[in-house]
Protein backbone atom coordinates (compact mmCIF):
# COMPACT_ATOMS: atom_id res chain seq x y z
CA UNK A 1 -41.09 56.56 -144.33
CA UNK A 2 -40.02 52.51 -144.79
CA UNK A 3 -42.39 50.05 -145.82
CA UNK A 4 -43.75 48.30 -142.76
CA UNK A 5 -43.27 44.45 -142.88
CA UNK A 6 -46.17 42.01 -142.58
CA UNK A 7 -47.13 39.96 -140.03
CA UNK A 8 -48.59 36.26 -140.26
CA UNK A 9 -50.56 34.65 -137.38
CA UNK A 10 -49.41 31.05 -136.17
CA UNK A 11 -52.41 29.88 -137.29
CA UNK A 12 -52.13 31.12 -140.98
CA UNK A 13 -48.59 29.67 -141.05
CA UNK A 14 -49.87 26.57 -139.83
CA UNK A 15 -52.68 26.83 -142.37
CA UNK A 16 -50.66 27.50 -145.34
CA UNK A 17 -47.68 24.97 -144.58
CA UNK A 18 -50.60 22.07 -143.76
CA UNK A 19 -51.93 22.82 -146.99
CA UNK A 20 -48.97 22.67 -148.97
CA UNK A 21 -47.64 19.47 -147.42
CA UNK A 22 -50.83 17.59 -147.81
CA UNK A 23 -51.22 18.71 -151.65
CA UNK A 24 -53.95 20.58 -151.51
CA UNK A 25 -51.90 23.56 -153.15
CA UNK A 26 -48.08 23.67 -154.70
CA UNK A 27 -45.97 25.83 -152.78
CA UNK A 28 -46.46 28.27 -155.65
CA UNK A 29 -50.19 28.51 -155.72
CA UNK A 30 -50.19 29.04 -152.00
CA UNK A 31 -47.35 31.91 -152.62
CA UNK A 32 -49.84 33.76 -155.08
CA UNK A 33 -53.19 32.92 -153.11
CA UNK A 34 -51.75 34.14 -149.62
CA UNK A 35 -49.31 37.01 -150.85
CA UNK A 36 -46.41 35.41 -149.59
CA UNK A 37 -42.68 34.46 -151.00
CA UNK A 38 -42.23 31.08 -152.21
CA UNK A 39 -39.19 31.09 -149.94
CA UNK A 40 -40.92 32.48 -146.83
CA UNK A 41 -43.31 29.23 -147.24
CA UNK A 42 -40.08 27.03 -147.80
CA UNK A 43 -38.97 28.59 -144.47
CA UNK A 44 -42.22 28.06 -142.82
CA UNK A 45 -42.35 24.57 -143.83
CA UNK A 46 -38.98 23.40 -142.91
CA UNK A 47 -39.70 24.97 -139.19
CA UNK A 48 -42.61 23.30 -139.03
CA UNK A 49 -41.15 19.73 -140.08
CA UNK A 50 -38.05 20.69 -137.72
CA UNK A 51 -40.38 21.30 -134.52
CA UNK A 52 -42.07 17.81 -135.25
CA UNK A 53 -39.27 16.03 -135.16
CA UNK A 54 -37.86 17.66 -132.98
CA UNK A 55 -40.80 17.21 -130.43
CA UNK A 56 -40.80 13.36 -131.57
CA UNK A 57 -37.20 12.68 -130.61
CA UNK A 58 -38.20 14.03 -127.20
C-alpha cells in the first residue's frame, strides 16, 4: 500500500502562515514544529498574500 498524504485544516494554514509573517517563527522553525516542508509553507504563504491582494484590488 502507498503512503497516504496529509491533510492541513484552513485554520492551521492560516495559523502557521500568520505566524511566520508576523515573526513569531522563521519559516524553518515552523517547518520542524508543525511537520511540514519549508516549501509547502512558502506555498501556503504566497496563496495567502495572493488572496489578499487579490481581494483588495476588488
Amino acid at each position: 500500500m502507498g503512503k497516504q498524504r496529509k491533510t492541513w485544516s484552513p485554520e492551521l494554514k492560516e495559523q502557521l502562515v500568520l505566524a511566520v509573517l508576523s515573526g513569531e517563527h522563521t519559516i524553518a522553525e515552523a517547518a520542524r514544529e508543525y511537520e511540514v516542508s519549508e516549501s509547502l509553507i512558502h506555498t501556503w504563504r504566497a496563496q495567502f498574500l495572493e488572496a489578499g491582494r487579490a481581494r483588495l484590488q476588488g
